[in-house]
C-alpha atoms as a PDB file:
ATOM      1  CA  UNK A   1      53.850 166.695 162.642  1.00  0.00           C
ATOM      2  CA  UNK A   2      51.423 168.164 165.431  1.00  0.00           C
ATOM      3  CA  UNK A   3      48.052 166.724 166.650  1.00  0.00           C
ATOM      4  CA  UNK A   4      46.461 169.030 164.620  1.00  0.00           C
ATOM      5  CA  UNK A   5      47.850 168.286 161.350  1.00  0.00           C
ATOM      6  CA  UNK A   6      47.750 164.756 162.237  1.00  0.00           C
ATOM      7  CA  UNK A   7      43.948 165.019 162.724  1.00  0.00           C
ATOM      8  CA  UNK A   8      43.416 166.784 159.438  1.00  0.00           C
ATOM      9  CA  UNK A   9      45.332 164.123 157.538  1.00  0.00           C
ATOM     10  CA  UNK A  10      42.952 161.447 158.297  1.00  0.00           C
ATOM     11  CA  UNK A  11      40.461 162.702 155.704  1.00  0.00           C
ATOM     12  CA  UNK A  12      43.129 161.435 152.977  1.00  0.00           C
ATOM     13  CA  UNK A  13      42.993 157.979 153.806  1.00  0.00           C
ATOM     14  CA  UNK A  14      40.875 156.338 151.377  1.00  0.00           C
ATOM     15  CA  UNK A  15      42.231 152.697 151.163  1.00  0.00           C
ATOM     16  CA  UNK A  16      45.118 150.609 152.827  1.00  0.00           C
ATOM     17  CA  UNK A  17      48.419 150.015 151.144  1.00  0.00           C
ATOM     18  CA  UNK A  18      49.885 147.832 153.599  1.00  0.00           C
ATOM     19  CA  UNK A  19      48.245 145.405 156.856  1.00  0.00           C
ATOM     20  CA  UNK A  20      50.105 146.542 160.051  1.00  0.00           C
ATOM     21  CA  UNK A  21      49.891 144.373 163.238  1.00  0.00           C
ATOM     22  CA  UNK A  22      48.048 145.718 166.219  1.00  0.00           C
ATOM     23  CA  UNK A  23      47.520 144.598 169.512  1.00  0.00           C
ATOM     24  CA  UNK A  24      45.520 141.515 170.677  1.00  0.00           C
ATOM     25  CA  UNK A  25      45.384 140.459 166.805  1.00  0.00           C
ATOM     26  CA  UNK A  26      43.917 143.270 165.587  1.00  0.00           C
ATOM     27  CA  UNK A  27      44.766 144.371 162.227  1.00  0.00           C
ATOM     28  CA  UNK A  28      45.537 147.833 161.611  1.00  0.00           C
ATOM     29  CA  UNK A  29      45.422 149.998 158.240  1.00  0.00           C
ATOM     30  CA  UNK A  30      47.495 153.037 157.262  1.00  0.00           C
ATOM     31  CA  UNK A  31      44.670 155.681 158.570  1.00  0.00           C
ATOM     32  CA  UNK A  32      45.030 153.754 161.986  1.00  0.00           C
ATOM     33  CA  UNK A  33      48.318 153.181 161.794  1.00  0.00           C
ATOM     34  CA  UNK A  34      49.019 157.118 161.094  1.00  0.00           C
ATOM     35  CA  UNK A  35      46.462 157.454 164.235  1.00  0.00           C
ATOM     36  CA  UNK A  36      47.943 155.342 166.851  1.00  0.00           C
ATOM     37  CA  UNK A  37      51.604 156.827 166.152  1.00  0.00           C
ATOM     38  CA  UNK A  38      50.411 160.580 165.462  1.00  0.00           C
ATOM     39  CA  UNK A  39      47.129 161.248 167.750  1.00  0.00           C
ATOM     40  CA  UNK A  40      46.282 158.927 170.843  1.00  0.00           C
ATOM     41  CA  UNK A  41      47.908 155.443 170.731  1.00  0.00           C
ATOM     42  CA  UNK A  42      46.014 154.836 173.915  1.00  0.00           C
ATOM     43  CA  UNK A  43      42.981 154.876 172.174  1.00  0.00           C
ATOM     44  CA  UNK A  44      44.016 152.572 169.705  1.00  0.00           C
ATOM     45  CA  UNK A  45      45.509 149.376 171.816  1.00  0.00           C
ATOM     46  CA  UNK A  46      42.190 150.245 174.021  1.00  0.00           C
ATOM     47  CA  UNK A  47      39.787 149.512 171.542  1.00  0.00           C
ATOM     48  CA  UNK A  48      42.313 146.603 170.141  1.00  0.00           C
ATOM     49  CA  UNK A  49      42.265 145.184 173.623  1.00  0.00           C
ATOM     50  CA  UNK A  50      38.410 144.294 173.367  1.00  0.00           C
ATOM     51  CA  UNK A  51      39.088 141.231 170.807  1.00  0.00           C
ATOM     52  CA  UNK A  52      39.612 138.937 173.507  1.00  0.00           C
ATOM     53  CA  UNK A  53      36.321 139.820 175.114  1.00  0.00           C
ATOM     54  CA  UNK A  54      34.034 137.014 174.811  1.00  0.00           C
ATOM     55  CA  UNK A  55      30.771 138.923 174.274  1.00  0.00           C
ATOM     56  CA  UNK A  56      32.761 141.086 171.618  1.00  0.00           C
ATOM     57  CA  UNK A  57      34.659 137.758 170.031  1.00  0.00           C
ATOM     58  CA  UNK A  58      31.134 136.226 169.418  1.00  0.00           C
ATOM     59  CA  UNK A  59      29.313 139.459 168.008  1.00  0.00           C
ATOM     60  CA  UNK A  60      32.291 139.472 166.075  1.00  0.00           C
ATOM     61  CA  UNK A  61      32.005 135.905 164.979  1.00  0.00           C
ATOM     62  CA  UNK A  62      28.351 136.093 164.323  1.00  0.00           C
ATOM     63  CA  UNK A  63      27.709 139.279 162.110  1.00  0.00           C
ATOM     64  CA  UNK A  64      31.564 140.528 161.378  1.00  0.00           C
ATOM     65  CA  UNK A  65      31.231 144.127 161.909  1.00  0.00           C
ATOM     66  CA  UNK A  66      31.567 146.929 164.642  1.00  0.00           C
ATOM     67  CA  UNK A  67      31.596 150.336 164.480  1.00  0.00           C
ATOM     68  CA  UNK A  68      33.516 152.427 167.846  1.00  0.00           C
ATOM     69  CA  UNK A  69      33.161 155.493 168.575  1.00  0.00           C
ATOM     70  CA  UNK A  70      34.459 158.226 171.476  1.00  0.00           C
ATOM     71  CA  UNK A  71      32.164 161.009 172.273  1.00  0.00           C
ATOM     72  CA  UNK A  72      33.276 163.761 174.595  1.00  0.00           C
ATOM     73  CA  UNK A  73      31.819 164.548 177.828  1.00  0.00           C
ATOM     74  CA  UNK A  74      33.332 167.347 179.587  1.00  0.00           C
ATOM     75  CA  UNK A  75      37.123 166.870 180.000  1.00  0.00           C
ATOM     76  CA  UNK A  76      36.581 162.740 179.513  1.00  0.00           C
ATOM     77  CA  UNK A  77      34.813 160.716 176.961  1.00  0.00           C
ATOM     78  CA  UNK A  78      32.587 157.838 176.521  1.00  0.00           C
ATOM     79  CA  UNK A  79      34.015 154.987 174.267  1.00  0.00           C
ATOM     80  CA  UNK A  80      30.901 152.665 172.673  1.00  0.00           C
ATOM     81  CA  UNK A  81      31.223 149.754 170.841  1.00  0.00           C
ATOM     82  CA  UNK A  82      28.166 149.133 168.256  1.00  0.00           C
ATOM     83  CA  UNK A  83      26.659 146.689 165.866  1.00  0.00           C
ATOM     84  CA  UNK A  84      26.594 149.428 163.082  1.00  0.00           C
ATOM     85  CA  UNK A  85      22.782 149.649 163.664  1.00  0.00           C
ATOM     86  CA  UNK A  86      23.370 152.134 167.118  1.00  0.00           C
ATOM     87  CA  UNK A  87      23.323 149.566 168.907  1.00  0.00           C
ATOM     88  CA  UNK A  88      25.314 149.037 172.027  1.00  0.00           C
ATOM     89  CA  UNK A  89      27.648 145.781 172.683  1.00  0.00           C
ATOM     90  CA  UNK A  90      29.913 147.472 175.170  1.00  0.00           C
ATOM     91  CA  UNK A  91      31.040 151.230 176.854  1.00  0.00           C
ATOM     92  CA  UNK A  92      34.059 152.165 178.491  1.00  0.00           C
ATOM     93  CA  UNK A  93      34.271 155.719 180.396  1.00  0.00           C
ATOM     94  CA  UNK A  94      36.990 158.030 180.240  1.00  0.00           C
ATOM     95  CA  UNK A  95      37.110 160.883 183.349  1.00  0.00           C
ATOM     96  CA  UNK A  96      39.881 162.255 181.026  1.00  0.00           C
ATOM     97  CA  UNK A  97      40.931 162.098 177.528  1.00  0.00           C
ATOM     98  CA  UNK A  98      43.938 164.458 175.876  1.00  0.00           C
ATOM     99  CA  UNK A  99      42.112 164.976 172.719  1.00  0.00           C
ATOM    100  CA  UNK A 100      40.534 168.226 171.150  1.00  0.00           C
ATOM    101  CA  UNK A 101      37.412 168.798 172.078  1.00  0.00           C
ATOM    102  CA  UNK A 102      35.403 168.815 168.960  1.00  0.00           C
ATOM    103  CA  UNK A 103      36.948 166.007 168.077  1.00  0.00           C
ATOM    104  CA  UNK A 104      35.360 162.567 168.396  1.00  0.00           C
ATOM    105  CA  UNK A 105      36.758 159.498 166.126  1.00  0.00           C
ATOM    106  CA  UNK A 106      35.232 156.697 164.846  1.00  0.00           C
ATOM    107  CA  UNK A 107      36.667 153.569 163.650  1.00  0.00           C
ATOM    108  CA  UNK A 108      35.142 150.147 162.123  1.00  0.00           C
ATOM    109  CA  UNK A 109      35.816 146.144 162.600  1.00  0.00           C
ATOM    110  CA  UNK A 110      35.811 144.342 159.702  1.00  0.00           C
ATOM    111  CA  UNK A 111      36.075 140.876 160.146  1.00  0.00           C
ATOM    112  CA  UNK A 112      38.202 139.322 157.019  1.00  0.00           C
ATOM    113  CA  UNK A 113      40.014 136.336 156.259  1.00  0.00           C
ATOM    114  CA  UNK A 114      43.400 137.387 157.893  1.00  0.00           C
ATOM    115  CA  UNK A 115      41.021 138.316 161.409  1.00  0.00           C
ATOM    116  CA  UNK A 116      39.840 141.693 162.619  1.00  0.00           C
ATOM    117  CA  UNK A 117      40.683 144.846 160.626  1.00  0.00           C
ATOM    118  CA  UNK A 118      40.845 147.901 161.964  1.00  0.00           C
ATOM    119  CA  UNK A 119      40.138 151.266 159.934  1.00  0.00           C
ATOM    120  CA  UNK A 120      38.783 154.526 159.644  1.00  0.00           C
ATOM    121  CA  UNK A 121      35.558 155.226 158.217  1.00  0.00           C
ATOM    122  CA  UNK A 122      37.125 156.549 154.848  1.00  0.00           C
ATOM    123  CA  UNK A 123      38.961 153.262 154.399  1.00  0.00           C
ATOM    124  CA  UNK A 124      36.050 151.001 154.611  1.00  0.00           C
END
């Protein structure tokens, strides 16, 4: 399967069938599974990596819900993580990401009782 494909598949993700383990504790679904093996991994464990920040461990304790997003910026990105009201806990910068350019991803934290679970929009 190429990128492309890969990136048009992600619209037929609806629900999870199974719970895959990511990094850091974070919880995967199929959509991000099928993401982080078909599109940009890197992406993935990098956004994974922020449960054991503090400031995003206690936003995450408190309310329960984040919502990530990448948008482009010339040949690099900026990576934000938000409350799901726009606004901003915490930005990363990328000078360069290997992603199309129209293309700009967004995933949600759900905090459950088996932890942090990660998904795409569709599978919330």
């Amino acid at each position: 399967m190429n990128r492309d494909e890969a990136i048009k598949d992600l619209s037929q993700f609806t629900g999870t069938e199974t719970y895959h383990k990511g990094w850091c504790g974070v919880i995967w679904t199929d959509g991000v599974f099928h993401f982080y093996n078909n599109i940009g991994g890197w992406l993935i464990t990098d956004i994974s990596s922020y449960a054991v920040n503090d400031k995003i461990k206690k936003h995450m304790e408190n309310d329960g819900f984040m919502v990530w997003k990448l948008k482009r910026k010339n040949k690099g990105a900026i990576l934000t993580g938000e409350d799901g009201n726009d606004n901003v806990i915490v930005t990363q910068e990328y000078g360069f990401v290997d992603l199309p350019e129209d293309f700009e991803p967004q995933f949600y934290w759900a905090l459950d009782s088996n932890g942090i679970v990660m998904m795409l929009p569709g599978e919330y």
